[in-house]
PDB file of N, CA and C in Angstrom:
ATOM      1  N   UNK A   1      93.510 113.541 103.401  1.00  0.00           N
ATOM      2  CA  UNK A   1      94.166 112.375 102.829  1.00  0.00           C
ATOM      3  C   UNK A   1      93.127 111.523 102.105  1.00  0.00           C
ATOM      4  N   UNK A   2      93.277 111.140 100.953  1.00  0.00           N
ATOM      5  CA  UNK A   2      92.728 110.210 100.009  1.00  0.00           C
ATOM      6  C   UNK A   2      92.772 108.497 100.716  1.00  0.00           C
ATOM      7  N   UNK A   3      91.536 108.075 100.398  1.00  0.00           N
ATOM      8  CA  UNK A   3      91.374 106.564 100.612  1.00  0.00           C
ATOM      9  C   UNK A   3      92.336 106.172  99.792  1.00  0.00           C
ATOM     10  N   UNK A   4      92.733 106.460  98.357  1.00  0.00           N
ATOM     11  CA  UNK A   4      93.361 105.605  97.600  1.00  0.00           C
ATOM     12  C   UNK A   4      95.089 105.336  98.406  1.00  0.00           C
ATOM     13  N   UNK A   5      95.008 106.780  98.606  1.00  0.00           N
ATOM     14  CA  UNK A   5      96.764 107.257  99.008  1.00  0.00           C
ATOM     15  C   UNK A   5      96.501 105.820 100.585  1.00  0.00           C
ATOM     16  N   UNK A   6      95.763 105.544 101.428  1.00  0.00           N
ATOM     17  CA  UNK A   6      96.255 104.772 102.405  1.00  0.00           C
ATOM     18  C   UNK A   6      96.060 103.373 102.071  1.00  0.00           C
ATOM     19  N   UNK A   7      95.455 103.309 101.190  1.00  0.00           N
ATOM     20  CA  UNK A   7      94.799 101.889 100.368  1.00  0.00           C
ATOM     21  C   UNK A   7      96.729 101.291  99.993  1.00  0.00           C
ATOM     22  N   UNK A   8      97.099 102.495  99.143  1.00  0.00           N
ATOM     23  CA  UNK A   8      98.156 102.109  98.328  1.00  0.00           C
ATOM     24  C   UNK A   8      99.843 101.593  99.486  1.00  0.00           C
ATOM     25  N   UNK A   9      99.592 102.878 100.380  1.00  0.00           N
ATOM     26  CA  UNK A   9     100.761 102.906 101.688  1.00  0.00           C
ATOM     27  C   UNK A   9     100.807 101.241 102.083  1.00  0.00           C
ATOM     28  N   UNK A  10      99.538 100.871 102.649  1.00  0.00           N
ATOM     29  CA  UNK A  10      99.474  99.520 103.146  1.00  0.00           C
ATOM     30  C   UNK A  10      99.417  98.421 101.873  1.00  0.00           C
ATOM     31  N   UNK A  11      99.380  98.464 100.956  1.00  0.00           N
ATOM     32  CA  UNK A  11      99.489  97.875  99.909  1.00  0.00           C
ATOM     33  C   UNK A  11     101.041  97.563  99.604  1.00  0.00           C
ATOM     34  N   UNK A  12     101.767  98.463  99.786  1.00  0.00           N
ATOM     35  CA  UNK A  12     103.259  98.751  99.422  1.00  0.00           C
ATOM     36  C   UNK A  12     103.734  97.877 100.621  1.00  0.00           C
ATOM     37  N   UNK A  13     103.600  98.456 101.666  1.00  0.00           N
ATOM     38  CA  UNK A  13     104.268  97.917 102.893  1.00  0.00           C
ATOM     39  C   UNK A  13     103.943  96.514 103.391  1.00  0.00           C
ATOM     40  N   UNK A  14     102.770  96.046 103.237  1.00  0.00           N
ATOM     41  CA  UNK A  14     102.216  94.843 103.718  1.00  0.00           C
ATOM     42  C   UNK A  14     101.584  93.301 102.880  1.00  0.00           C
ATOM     43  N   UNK A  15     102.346  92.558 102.766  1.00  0.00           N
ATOM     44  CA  UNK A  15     101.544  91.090 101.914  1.00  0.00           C
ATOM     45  C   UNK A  15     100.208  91.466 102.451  1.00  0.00           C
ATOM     46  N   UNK A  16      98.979  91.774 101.109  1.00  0.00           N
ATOM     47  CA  UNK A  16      97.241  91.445 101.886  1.00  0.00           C
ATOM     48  C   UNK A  16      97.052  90.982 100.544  1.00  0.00           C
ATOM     49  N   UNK A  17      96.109  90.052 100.601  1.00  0.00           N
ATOM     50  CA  UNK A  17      95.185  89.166  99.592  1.00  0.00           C
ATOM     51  C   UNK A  17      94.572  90.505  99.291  1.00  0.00           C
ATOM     52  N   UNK A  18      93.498  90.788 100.341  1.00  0.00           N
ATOM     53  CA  UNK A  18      92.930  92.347 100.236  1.00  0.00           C
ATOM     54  C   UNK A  18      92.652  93.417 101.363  1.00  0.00           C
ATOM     55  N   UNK A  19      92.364  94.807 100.449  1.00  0.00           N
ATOM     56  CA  UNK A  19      92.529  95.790 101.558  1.00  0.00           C
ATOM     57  C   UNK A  19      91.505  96.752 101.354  1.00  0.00           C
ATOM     58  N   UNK A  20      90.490  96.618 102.240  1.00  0.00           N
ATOM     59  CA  UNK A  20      89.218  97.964 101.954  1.00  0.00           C
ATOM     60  C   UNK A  20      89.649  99.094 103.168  1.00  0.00           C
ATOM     61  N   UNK A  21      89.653 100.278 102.662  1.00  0.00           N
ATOM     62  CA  UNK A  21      89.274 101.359 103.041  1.00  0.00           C
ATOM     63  C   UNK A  21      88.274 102.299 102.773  1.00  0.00           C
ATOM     64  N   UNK A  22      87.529 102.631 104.081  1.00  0.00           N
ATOM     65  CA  UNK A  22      86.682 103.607 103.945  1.00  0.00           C
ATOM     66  C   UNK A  22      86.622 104.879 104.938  1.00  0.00           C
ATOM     67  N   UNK A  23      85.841 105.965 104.992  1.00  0.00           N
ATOM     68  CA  UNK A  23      86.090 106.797 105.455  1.00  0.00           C
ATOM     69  C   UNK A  23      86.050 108.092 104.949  1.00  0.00           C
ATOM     70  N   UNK A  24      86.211 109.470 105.934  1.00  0.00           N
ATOM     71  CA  UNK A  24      86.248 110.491 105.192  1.00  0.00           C
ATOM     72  C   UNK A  24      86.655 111.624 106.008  1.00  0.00           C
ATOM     73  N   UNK A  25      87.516 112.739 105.368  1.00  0.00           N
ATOM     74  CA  UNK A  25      88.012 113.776 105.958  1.00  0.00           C
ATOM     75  C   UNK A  25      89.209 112.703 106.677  1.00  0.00           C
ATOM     76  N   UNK A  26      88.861 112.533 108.162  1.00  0.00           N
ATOM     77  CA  UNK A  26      90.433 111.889 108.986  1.00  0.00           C
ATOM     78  C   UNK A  26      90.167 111.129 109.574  1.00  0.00           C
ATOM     79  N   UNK A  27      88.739 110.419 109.610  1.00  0.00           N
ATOM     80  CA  UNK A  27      88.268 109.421 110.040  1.00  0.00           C
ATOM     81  C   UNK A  27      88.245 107.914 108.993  1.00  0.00           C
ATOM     82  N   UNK A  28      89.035 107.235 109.312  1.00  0.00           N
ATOM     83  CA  UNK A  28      89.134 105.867 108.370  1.00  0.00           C
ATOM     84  C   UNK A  28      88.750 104.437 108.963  1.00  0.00           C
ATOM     85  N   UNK A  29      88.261 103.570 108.162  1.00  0.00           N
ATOM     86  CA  UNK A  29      88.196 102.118 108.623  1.00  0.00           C
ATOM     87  C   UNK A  29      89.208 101.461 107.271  1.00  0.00           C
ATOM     88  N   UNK A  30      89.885 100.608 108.222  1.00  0.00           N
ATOM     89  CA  UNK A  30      90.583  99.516 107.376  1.00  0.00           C
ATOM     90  C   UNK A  30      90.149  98.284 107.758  1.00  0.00           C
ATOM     91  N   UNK A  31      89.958  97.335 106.386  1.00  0.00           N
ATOM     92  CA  UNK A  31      90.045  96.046 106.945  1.00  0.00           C
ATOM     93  C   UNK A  31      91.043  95.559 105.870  1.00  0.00           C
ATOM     94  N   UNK A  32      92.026  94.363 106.344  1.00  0.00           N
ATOM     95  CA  UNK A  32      93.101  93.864 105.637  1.00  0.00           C
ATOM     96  C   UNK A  32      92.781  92.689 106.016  1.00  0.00           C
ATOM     97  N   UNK A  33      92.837  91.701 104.996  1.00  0.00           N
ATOM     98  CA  UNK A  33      92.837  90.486 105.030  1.00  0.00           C
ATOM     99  C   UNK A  33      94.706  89.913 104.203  1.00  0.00           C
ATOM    100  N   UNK A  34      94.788  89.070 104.695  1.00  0.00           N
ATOM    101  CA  UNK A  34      96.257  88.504 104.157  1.00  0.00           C
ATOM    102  C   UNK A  34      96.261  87.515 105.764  1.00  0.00           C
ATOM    103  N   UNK A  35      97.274  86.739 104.820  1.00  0.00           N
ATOM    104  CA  UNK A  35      98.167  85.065 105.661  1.00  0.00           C
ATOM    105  C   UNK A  35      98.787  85.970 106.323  1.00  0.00           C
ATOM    106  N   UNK A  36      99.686  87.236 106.560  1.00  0.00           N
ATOM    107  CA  UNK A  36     100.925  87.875 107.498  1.00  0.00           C
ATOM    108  C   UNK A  36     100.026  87.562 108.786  1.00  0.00           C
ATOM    109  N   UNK A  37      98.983  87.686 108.985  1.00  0.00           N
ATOM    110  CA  UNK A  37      98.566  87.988 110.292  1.00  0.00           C
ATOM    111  C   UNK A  37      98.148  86.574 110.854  1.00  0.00           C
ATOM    112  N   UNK A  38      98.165  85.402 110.392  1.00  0.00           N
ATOM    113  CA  UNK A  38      98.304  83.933 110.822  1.00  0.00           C
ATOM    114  C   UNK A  38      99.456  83.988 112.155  1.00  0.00           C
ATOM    115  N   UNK A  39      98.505  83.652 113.298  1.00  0.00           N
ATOM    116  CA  UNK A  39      99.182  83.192 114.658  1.00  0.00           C
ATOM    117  C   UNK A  39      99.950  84.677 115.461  1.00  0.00           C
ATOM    118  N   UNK A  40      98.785  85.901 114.520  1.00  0.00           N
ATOM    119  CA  UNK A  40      99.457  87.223 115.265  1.00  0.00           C
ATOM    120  C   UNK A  40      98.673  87.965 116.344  1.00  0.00           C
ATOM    121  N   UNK A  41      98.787  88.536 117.391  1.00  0.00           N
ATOM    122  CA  UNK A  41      98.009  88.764 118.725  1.00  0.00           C
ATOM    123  C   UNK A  41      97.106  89.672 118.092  1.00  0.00           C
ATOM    124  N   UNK A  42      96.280  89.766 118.628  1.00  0.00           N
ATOM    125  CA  UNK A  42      95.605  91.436 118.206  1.00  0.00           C
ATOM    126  C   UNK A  42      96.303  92.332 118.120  1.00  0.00           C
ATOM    127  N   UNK A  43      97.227  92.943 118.900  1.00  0.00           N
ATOM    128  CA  UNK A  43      97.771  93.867 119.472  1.00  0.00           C
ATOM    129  C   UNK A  43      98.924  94.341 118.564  1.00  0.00           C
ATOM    130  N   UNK A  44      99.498  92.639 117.597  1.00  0.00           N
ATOM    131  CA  UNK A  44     100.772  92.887 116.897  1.00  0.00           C
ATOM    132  C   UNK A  44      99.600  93.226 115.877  1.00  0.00           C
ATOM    133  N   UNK A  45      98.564  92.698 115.156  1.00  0.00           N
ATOM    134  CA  UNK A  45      98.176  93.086 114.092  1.00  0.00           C
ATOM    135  C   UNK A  45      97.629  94.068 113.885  1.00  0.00           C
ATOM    136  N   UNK A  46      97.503  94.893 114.391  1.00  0.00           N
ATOM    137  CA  UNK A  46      96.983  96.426 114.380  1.00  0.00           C
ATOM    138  C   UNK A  46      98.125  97.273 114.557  1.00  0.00           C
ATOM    139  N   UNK A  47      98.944  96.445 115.145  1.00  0.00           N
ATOM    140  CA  UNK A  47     100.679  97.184 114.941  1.00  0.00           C
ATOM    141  C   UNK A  47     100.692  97.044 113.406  1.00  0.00           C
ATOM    142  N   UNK A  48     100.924  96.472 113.006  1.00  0.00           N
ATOM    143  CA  UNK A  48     101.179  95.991 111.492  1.00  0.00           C
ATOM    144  C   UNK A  48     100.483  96.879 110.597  1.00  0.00           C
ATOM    145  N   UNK A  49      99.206  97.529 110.714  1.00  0.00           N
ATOM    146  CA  UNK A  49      98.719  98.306 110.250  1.00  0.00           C
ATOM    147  C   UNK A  49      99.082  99.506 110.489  1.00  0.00           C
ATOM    148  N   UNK A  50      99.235  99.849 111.355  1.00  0.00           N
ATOM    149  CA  UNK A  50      99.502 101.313 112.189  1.00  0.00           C
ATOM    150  C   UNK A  50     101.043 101.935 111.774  1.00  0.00           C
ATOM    151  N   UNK A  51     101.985 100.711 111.550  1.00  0.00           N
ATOM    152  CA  UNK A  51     103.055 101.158 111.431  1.00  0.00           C
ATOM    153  C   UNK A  51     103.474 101.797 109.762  1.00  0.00           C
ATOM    154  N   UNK A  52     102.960 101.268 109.235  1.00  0.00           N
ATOM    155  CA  UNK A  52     103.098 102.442 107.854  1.00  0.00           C
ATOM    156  C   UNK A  52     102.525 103.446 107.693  1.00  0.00           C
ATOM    157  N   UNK A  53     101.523 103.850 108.316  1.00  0.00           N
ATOM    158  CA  UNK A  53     100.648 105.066 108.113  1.00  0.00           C
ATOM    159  C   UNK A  53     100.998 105.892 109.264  1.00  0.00           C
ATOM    160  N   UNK A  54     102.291 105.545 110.368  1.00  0.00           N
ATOM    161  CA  UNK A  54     102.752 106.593 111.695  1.00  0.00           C
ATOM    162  C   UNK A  54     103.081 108.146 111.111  1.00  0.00           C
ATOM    163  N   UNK A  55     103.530 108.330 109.674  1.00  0.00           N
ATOM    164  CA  UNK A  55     104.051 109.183 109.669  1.00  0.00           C
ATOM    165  C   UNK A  55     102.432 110.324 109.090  1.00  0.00           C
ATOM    166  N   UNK A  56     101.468 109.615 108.571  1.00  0.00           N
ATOM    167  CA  UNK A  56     100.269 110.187 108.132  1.00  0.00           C
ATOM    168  C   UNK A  56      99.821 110.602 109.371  1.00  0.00           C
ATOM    169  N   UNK A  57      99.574 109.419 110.559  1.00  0.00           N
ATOM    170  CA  UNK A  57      98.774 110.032 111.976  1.00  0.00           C
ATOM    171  C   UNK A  57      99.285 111.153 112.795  1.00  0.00           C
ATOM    172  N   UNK A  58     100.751 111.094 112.695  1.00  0.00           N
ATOM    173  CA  UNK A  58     102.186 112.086 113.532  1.00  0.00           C
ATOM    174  C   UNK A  58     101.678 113.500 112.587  1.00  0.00           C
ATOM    175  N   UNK A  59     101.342 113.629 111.315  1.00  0.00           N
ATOM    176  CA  UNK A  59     100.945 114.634 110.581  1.00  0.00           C
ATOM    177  C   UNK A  59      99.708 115.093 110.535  1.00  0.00           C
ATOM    178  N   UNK A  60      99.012 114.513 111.629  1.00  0.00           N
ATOM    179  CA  UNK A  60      97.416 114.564 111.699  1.00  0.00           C
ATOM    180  C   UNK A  60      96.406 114.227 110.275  1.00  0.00           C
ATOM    181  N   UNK A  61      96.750 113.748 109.921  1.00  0.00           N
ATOM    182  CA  UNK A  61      96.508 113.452 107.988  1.00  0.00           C
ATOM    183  C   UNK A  61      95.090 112.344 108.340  1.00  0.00           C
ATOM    184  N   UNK A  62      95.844 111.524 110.031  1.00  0.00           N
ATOM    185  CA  UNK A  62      94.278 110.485 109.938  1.00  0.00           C
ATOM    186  C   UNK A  62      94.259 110.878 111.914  1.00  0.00           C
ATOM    187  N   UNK A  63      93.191 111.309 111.877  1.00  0.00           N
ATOM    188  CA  UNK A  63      93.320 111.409 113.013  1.00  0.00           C
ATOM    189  C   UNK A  63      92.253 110.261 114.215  1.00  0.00           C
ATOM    190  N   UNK A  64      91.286 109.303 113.413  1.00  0.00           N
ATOM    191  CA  UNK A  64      90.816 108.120 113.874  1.00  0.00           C
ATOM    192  C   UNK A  64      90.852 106.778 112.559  1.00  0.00           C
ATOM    193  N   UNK A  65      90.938 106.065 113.479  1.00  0.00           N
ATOM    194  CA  UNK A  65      91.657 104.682 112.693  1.00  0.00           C
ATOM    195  C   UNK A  65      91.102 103.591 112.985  1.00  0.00           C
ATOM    196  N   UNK A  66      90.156 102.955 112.571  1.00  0.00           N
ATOM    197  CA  UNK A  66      89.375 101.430 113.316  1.00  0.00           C
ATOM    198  C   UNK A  66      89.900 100.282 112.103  1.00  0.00           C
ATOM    199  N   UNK A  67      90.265  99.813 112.814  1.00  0.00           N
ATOM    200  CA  UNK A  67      90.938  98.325 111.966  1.00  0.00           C
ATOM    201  C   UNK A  67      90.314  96.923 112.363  1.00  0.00           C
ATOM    202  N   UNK A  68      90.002  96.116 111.352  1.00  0.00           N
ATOM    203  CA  UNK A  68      89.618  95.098 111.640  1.00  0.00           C
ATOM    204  C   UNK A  68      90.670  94.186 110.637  1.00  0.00           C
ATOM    205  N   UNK A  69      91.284  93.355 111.067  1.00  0.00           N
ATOM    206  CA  UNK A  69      92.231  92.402 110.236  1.00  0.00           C
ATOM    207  C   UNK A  69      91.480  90.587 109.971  1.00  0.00           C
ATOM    208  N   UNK A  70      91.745  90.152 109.474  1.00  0.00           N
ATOM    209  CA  UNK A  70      91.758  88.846 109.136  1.00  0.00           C
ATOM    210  C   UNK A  70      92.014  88.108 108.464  1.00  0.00           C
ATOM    211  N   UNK A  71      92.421  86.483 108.649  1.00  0.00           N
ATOM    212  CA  UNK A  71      93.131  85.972 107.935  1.00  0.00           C
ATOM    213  C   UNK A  71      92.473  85.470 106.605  1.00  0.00           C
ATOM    214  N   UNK A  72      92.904  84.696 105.255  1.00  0.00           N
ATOM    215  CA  UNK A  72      91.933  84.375 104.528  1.00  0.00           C
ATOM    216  C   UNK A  72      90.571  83.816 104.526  1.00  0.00           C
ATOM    217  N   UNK A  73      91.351  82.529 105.705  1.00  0.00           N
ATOM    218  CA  UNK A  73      89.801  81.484 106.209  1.00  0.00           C
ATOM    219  C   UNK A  73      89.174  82.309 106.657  1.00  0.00           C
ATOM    220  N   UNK A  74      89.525  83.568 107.788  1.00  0.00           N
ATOM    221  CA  UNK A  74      88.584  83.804 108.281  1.00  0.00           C
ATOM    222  C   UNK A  74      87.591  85.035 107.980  1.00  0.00           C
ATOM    223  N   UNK A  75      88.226  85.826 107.159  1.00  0.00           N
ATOM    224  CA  UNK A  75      87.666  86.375 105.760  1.00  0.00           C
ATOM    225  C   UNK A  75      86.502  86.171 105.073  1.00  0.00           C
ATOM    226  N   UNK A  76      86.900  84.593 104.635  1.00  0.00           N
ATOM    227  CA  UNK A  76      85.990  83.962 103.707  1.00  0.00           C
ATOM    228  C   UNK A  76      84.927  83.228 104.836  1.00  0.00           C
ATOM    229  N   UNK A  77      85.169  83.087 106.096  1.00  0.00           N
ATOM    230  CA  UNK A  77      83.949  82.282 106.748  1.00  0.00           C
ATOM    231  C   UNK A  77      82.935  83.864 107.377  1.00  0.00           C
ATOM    232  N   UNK A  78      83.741  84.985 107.548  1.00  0.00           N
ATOM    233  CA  UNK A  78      82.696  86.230 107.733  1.00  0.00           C
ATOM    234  C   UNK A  78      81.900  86.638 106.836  1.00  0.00           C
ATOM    235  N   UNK A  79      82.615  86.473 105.595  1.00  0.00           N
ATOM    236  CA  UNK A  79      81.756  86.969 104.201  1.00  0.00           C
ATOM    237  C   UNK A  79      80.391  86.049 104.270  1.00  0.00           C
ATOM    238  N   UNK A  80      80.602  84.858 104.539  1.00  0.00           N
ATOM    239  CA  UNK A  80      79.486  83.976 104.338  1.00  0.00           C
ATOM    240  C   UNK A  80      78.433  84.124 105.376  1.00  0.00           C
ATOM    241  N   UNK A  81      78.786  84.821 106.935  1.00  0.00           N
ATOM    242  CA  UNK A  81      77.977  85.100 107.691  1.00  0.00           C
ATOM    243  C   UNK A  81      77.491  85.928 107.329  1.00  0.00           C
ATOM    244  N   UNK A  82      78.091  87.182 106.679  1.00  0.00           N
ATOM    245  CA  UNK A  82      77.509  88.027 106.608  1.00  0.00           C
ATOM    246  C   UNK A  82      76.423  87.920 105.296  1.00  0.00           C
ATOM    247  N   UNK A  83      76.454  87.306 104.440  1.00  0.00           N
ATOM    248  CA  UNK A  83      75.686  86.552 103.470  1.00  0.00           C
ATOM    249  C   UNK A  83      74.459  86.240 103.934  1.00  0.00           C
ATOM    250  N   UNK A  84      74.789  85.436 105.042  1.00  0.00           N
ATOM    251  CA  UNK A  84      73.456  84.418 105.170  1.00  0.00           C
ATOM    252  C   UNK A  84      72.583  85.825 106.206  1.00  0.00           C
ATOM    253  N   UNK A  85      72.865  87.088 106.738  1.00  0.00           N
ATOM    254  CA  UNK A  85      72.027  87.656 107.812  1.00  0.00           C
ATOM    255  C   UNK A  85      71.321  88.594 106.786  1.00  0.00           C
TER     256      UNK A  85
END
């Protein structure tokens, strides 16, 4: 499965400001930033991710998945940590 093809799935399915994927062969990292995930548990927001791409994982297409979500602010206050290290 193509980065672009899961880039686009969660793109379709989900409001994100933005969405990096990386990875290779069936191993992927997502990070999604967007407002949807304002006041959402961990647990729902990795649901939120997980649930458009069930039919890719059920097909073995991704067979590891590390997600990191966040909201805009907090997006923009990691970028800057990660800036300043």
């Amino acid at each position: 499965m193509e980065i672009s093809e899961i880039k686009q799935i969660l793109e379709n399915a989900l409001e994100l400001d933005e969405i990096i994927v990386k990875g290779d062969g069936s191993h992927y990292e997502v990070i999604a930033v967007g407002a949807i995930f304002e006041g959402m548990s961990r647990v729902k927001k990795q649901q939120a991710i997980y649930a458009p791409l069930m039919a890719n994982i059920a097909a073995n297409d991704i067979h590891a998945l590390s997600i990191k979500t966040f909201t805009p602010e907090e997006w923009a206050r990691d970028k800057k940590l990660m800036s300043l290290s």
